[in-house]
PDB file of N, CA and C in Angstrom:
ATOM      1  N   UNK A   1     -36.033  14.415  22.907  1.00  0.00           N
ATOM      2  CA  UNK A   1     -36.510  13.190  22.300  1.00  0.00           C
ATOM      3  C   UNK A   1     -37.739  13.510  21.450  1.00  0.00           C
ATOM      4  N   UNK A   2     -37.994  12.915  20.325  1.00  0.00           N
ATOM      5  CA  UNK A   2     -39.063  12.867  19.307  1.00  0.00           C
ATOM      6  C   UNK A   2     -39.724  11.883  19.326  1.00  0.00           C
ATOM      7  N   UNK A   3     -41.406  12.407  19.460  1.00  0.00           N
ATOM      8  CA  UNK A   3     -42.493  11.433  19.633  1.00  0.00           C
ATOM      9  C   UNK A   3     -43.665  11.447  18.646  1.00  0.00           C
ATOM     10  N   UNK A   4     -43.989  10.076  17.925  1.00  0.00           N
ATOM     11  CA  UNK A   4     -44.821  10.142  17.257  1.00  0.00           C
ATOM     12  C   UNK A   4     -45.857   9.454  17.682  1.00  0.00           C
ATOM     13  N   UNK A   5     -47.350   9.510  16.775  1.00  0.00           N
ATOM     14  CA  UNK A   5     -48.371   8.796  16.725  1.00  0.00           C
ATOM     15  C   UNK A   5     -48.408   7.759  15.225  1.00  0.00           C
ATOM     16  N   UNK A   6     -48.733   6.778  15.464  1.00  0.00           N
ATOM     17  CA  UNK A   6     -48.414   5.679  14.238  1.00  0.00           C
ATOM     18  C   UNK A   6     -49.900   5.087  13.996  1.00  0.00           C
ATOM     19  N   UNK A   7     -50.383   5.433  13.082  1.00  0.00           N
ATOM     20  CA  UNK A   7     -51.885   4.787  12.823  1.00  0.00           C
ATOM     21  C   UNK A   7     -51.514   3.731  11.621  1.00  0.00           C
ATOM     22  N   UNK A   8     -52.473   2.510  12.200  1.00  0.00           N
ATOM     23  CA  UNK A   8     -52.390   1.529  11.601  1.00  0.00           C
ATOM     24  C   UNK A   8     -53.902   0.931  11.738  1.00  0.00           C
ATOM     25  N   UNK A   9     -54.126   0.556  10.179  1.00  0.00           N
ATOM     26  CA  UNK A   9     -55.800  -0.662   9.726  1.00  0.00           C
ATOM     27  C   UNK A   9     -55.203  -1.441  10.205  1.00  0.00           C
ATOM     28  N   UNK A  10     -56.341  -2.368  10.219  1.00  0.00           N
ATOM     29  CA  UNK A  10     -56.069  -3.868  10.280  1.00  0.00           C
ATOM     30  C   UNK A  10     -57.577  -4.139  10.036  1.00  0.00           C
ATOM     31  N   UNK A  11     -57.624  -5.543   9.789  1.00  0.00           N
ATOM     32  CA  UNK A  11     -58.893  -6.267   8.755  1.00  0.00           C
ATOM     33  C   UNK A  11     -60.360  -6.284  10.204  1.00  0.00           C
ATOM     34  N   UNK A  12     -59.908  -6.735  11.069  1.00  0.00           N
ATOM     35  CA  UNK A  12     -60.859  -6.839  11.956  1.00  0.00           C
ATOM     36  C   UNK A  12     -60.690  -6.748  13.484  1.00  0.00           C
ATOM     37  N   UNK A  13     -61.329  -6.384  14.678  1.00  0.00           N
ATOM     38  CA  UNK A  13     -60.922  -6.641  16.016  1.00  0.00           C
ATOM     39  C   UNK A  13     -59.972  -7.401  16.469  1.00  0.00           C
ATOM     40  N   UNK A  14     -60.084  -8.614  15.987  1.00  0.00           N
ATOM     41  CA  UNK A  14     -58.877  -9.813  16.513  1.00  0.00           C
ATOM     42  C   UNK A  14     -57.394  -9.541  16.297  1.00  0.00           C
ATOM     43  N   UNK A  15     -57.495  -9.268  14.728  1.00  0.00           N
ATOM     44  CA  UNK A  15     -56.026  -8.789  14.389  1.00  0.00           C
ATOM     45  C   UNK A  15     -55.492  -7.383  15.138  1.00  0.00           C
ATOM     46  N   UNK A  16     -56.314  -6.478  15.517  1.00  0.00           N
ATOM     47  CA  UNK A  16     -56.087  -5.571  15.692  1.00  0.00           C
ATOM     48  C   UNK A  16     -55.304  -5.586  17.489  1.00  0.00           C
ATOM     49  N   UNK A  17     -56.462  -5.939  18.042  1.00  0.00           N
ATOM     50  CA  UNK A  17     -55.787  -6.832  19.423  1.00  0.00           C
ATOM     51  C   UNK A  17     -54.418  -7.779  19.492  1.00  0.00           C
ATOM     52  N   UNK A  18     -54.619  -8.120  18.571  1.00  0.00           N
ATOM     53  CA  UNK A  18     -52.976  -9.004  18.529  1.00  0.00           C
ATOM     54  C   UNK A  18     -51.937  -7.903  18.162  1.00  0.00           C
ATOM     55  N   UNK A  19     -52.109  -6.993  17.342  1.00  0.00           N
ATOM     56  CA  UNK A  19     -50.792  -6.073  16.685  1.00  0.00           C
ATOM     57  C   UNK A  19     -50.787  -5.113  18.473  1.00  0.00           C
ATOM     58  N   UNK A  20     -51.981  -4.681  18.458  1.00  0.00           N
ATOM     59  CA  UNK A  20     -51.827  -3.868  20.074  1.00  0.00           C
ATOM     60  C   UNK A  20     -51.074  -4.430  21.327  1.00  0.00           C
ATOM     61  N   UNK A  21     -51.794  -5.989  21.375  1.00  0.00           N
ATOM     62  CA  UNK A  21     -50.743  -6.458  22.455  1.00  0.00           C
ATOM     63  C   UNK A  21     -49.429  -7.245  21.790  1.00  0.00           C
ATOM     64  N   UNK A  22     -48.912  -7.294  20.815  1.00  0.00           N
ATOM     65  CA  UNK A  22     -47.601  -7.639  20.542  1.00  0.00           C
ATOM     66  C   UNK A  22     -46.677  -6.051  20.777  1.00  0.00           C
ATOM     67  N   UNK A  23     -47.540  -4.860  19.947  1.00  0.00           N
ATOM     68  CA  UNK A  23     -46.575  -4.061  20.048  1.00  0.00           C
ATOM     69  C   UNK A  23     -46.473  -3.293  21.739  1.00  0.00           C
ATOM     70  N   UNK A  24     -47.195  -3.619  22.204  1.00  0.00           N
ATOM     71  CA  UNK A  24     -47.129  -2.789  23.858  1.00  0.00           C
ATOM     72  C   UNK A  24     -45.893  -4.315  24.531  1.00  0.00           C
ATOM     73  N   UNK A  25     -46.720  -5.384  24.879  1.00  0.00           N
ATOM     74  CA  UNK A  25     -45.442  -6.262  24.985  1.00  0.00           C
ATOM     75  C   UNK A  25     -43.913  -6.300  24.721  1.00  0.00           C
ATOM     76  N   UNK A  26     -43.615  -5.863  23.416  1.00  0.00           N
ATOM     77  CA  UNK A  26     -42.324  -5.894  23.044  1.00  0.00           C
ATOM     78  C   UNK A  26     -41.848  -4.106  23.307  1.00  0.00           C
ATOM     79  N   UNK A  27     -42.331  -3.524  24.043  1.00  0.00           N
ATOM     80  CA  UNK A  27     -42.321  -1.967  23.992  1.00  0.00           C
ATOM     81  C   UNK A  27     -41.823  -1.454  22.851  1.00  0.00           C
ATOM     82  N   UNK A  28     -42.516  -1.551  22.166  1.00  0.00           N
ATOM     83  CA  UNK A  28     -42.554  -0.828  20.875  1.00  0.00           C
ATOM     84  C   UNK A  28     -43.796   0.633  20.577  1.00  0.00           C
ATOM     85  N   UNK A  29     -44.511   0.331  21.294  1.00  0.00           N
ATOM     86  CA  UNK A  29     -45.707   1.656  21.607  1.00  0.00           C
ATOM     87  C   UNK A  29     -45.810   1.308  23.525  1.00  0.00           C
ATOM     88  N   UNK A  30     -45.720   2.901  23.851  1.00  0.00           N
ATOM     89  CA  UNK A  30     -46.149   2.612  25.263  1.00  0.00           C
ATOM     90  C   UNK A  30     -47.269   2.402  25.405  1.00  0.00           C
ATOM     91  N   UNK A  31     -48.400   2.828  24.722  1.00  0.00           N
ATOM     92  CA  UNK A  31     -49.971   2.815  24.270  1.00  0.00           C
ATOM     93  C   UNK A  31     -50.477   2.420  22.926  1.00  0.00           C
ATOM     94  N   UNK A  32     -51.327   1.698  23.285  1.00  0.00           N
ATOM     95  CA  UNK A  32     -52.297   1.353  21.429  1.00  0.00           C
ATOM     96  C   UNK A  32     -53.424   1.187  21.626  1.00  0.00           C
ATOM     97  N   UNK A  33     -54.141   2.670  21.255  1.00  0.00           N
ATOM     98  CA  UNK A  33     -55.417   2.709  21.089  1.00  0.00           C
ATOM     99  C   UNK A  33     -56.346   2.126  19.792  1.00  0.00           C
ATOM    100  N   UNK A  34     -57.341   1.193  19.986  1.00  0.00           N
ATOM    101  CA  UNK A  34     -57.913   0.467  18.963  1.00  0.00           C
ATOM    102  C   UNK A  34     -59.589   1.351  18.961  1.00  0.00           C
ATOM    103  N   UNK A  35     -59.824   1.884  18.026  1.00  0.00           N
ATOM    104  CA  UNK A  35     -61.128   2.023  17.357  1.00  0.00           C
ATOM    105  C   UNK A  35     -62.237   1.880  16.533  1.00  0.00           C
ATOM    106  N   UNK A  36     -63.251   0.949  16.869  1.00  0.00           N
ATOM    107  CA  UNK A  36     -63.424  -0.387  16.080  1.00  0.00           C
ATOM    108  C   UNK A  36     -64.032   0.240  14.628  1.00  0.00           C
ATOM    109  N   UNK A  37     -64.223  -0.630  13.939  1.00  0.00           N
ATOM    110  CA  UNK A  37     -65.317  -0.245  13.075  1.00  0.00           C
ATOM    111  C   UNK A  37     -65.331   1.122  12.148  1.00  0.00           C
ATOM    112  N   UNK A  38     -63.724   1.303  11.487  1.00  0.00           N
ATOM    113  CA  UNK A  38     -64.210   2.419  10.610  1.00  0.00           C
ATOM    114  C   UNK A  38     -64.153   2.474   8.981  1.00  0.00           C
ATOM    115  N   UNK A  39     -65.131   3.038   8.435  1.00  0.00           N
ATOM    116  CA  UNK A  39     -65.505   2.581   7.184  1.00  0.00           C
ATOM    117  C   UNK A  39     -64.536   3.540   6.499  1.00  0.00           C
ATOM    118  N   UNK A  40     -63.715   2.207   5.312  1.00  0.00           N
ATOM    119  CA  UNK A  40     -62.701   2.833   3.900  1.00  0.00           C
ATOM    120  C   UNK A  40     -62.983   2.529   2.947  1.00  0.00           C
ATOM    121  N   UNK A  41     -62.639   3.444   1.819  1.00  0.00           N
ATOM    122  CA  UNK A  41     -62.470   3.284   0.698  1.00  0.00           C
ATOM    123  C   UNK A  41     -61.505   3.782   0.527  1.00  0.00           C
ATOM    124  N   UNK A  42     -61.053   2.704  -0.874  1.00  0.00           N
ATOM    125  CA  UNK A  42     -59.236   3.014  -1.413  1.00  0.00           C
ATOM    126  C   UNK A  42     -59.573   2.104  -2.389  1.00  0.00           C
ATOM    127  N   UNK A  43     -58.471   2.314  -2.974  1.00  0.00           N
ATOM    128  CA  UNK A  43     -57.970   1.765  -4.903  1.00  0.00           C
ATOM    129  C   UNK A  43     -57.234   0.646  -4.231  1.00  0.00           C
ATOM    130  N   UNK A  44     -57.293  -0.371  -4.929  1.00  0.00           N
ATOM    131  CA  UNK A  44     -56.508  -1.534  -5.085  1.00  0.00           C
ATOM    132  C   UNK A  44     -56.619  -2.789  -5.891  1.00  0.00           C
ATOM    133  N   UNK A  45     -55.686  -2.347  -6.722  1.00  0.00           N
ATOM    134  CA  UNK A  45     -55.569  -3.130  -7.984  1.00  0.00           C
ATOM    135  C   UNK A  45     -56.307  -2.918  -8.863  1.00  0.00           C
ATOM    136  N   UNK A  46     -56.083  -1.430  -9.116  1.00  0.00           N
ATOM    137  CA  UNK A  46     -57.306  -1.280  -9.764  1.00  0.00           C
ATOM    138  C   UNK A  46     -58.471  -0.765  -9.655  1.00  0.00           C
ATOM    139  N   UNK A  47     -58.963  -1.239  -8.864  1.00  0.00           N
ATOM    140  CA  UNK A  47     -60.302  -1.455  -8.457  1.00  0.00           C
ATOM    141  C   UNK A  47     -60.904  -0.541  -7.218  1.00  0.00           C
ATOM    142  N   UNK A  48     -62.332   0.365  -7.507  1.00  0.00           N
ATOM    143  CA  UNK A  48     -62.106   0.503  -5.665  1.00  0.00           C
ATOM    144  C   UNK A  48     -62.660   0.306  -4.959  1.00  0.00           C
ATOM    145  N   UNK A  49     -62.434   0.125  -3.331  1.00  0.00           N
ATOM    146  CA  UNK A  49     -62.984  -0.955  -2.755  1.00  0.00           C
ATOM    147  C   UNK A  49     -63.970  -0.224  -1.225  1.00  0.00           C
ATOM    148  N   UNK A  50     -64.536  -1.052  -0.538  1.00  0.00           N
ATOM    149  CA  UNK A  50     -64.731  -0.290   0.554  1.00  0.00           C
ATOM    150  C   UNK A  50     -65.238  -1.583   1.109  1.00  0.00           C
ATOM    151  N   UNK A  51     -64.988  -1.198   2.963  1.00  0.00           N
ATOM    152  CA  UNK A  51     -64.404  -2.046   3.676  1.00  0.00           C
ATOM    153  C   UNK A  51     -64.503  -1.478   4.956  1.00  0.00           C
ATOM    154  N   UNK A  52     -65.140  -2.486   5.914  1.00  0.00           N
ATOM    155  CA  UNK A  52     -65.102  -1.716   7.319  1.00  0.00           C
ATOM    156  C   UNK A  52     -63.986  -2.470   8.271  1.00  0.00           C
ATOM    157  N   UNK A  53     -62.887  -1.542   8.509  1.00  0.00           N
ATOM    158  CA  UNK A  53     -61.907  -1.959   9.288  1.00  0.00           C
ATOM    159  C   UNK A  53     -61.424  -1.636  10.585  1.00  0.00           C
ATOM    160  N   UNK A  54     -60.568  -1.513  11.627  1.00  0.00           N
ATOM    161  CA  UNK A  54     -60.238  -1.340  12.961  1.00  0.00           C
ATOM    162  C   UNK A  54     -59.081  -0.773  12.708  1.00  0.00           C
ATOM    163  N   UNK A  55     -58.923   0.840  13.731  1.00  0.00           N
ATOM    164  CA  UNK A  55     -57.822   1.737  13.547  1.00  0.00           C
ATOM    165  C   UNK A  55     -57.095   1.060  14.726  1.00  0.00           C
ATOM    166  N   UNK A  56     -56.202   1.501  14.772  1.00  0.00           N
ATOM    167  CA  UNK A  56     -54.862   1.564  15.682  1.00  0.00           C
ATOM    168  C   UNK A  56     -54.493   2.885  15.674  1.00  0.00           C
ATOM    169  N   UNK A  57     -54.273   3.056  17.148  1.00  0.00           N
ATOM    170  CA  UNK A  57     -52.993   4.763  17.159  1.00  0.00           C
ATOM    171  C   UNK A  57     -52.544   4.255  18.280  1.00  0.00           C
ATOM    172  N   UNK A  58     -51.198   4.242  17.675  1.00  0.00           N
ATOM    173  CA  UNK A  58     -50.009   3.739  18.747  1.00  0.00           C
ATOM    174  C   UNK A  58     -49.417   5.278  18.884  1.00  0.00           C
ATOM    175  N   UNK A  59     -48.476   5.165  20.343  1.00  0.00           N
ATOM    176  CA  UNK A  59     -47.688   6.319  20.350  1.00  0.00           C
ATOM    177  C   UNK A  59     -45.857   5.940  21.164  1.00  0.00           C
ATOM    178  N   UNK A  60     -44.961   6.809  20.554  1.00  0.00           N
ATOM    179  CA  UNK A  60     -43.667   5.890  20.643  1.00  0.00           C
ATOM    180  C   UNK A  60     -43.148   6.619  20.104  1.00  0.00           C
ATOM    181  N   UNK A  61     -41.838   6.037  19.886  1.00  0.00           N
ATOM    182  CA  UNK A  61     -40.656   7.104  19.978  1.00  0.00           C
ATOM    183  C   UNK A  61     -40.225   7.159  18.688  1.00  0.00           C
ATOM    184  N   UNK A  62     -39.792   8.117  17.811  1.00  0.00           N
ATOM    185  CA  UNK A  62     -39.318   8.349  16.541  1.00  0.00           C
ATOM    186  C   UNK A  62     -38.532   7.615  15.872  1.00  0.00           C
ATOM    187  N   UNK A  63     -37.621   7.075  17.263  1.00  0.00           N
ATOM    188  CA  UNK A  63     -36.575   6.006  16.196  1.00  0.00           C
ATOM    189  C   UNK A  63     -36.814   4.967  16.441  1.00  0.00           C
ATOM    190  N   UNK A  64     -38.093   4.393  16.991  1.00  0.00           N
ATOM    191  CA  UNK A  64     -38.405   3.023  17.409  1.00  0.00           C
ATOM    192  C   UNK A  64     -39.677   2.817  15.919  1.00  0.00           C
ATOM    193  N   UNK A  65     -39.659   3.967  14.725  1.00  0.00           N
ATOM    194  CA  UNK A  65     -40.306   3.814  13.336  1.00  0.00           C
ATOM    195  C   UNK A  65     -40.535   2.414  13.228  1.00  0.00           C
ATOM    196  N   UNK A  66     -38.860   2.369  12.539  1.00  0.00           N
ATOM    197  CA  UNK A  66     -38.464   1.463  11.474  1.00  0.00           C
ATOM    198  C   UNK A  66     -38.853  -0.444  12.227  1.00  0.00           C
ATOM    199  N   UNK A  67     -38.433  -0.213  13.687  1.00  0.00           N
ATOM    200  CA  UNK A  67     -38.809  -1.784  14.450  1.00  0.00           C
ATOM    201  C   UNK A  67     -40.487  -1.812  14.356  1.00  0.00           C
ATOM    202  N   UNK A  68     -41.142  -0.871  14.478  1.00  0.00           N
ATOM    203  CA  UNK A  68     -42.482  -1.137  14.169  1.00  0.00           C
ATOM    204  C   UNK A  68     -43.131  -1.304  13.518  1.00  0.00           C
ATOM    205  N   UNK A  69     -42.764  -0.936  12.732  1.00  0.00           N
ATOM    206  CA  UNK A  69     -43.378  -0.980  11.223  1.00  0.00           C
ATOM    207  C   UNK A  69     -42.848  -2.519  11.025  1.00  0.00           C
ATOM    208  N   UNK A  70     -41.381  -2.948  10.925  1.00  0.00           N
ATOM    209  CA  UNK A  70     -40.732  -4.366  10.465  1.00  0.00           C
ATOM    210  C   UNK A  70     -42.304  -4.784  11.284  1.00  0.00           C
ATOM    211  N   UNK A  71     -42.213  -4.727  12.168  1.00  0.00           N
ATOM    212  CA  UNK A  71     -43.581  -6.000  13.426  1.00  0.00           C
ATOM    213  C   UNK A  71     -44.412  -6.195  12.482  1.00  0.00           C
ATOM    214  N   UNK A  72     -44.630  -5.026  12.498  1.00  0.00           N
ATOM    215  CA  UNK A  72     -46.474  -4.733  11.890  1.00  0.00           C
ATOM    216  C   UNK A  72     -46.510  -5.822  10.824  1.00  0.00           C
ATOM    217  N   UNK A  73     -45.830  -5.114   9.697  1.00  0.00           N
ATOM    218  CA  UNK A  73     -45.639  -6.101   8.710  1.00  0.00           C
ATOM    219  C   UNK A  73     -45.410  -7.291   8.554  1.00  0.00           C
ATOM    220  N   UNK A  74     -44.667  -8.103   9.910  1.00  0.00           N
ATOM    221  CA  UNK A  74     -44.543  -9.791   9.957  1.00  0.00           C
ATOM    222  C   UNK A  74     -45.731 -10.240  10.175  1.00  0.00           C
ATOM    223  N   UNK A  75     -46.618  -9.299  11.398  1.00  0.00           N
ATOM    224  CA  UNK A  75     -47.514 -10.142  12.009  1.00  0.00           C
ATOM    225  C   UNK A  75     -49.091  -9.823  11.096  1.00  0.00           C
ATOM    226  N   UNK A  76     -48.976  -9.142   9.968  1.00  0.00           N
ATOM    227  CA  UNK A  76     -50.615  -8.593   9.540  1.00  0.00           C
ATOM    228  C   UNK A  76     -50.672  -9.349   8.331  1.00  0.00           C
ATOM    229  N   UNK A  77     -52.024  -9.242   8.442  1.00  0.00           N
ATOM    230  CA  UNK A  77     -52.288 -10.191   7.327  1.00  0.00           C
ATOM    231  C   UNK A  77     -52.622  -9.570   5.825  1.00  0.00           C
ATOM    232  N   UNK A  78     -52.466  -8.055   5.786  1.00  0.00           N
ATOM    233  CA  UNK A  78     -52.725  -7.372   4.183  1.00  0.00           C
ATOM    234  C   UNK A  78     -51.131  -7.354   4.021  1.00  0.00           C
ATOM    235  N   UNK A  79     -51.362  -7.655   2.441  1.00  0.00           N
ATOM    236  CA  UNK A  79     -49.550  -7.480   1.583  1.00  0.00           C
ATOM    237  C   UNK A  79     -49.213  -6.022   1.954  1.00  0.00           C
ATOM    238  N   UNK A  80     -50.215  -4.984   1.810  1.00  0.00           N
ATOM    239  CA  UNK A  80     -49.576  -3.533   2.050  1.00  0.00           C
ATOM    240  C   UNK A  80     -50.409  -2.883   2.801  1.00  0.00           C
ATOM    241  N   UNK A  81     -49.788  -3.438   4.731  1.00  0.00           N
ATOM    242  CA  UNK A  81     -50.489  -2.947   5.636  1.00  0.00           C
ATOM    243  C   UNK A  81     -50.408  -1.101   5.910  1.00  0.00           C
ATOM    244  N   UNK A  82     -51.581  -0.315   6.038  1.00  0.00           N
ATOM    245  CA  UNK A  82     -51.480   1.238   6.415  1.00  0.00           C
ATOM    246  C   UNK A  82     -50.576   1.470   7.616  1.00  0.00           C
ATOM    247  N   UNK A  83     -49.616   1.725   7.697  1.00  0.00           N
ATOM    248  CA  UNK A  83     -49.024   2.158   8.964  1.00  0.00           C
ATOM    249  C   UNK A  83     -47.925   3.263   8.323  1.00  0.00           C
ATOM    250  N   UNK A  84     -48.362   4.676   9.002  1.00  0.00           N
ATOM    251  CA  UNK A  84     -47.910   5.603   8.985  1.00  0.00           C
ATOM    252  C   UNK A  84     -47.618   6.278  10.505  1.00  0.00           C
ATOM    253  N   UNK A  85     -46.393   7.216  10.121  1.00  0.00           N
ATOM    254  CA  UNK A  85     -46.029   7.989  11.433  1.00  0.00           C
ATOM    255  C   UNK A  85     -45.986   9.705  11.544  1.00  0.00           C
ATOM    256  N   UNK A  86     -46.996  10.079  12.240  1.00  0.00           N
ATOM    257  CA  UNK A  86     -46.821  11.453  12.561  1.00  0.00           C
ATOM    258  C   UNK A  86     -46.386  12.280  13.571  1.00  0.00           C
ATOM    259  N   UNK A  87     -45.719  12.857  13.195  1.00  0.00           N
ATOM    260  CA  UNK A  87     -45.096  13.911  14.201  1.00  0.00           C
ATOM    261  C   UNK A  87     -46.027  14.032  15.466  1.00  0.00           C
ATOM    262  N   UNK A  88     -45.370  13.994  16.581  1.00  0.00           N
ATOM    263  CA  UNK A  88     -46.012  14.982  17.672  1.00  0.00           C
ATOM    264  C   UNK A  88     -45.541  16.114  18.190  1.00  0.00           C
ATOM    265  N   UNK A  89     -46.160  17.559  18.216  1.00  0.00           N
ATOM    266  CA  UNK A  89     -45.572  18.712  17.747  1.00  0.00           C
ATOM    267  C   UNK A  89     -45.587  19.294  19.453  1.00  0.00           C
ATOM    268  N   UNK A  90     -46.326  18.582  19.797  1.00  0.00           N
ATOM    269  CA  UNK A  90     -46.037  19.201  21.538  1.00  0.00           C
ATOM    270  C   UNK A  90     -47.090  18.819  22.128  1.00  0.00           C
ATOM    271  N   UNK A  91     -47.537  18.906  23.461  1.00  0.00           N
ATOM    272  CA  UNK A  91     -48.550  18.472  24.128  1.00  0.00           C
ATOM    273  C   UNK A  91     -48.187  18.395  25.537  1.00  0.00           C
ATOM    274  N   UNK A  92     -48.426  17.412  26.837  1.00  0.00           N
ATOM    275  CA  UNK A  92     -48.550  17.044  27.909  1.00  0.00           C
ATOM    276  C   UNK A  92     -47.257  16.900  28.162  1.00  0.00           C
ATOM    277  N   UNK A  93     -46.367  17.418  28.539  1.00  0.00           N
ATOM    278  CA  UNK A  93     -44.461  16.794  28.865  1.00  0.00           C
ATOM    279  C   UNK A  93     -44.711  15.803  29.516  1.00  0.00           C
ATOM    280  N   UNK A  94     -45.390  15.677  30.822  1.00  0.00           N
ATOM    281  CA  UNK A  94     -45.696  14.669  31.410  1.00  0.00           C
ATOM    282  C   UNK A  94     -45.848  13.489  30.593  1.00  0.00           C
ATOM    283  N   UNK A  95     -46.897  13.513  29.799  1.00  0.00           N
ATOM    284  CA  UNK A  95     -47.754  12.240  28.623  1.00  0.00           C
ATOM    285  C   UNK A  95     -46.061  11.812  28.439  1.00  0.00           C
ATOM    286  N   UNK A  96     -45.400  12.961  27.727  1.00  0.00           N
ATOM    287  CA  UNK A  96     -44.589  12.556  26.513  1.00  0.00           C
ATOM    288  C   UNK A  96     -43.129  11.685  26.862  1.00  0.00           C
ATOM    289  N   UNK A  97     -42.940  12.444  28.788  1.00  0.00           N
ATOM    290  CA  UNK A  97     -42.102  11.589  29.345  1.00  0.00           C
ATOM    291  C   UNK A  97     -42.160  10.600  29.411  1.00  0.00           C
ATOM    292  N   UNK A  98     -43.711  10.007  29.823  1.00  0.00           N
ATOM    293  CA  UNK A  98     -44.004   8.901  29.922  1.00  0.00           C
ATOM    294  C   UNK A  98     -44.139   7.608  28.750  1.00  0.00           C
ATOM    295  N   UNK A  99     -43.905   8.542  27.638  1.00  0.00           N
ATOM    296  CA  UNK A  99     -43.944   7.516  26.065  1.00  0.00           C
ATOM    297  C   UNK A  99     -42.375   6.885  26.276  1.00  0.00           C
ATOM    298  N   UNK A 100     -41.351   7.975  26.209  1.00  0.00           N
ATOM    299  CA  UNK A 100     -39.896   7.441  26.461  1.00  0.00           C
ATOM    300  C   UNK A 100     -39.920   6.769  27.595  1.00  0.00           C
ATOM    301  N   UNK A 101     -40.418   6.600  29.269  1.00  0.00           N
ATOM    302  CA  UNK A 101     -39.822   5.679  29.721  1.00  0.00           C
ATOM    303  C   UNK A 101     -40.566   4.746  29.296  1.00  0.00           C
ATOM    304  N   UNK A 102     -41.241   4.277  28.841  1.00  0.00           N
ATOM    305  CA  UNK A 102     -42.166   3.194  28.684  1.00  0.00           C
ATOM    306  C   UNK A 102     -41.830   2.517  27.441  1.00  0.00           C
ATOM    307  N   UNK A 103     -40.912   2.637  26.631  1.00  0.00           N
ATOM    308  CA  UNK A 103     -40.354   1.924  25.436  1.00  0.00           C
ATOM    309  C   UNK A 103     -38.990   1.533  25.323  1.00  0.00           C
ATOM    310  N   UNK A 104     -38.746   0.858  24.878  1.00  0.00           N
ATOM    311  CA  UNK A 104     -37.320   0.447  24.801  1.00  0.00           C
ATOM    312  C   UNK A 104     -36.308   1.588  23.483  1.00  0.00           C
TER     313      UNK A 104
END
């Protein structure tokens, strides 16, 4: 089985808490770690901007991508929320067993 880590912004604490407990609820991440307060800059529209926002690192199963990302995107409030997925290349078997039973 293939396991990734999925980092995702979000605008502030609140939102960020809601995407964490929707996606652990619906087992879509067995875990979602929130880290408050980190400062971005990026282009948009043009323009560039900077902005202090709240990370997410979820962790979950490779083909449970595409349902998470759909979430992310219903429930956030930027038109083009950051949520990306990276490989996990090895680590804890234990940890990693525990990502698969813990998701649907």
């Amino acid at each position: 089985m293939e396991y990734v880590i999925v980092y995702i912004t979000a605008k502030d604490m609140e939102e960020a808490k809601k995407i964490q407990d929707i996606l652990v609820s619906e087992k879509l991440a067995a875990c979602v770690n929130i880290i408050p307060e980190i400062k971005s800059c990026y282009w948009w529209k043009g323009e560039k901007e900077k902005a202090n926002e709240v990370a997410l690192i979820a962790k979950t199963k490779k083909d449970l991508i595409d349902k998470l990302t759909k979430k992310v995107k219903e429930i956030h409030s930027y038109d083009v929320p950051c949520i990306i997925a990276l490989p996990i290349v090895g680590g804890n078997e234990d940890f990693l067993k525990w990502i698969g039973e813990s998701v649907d």
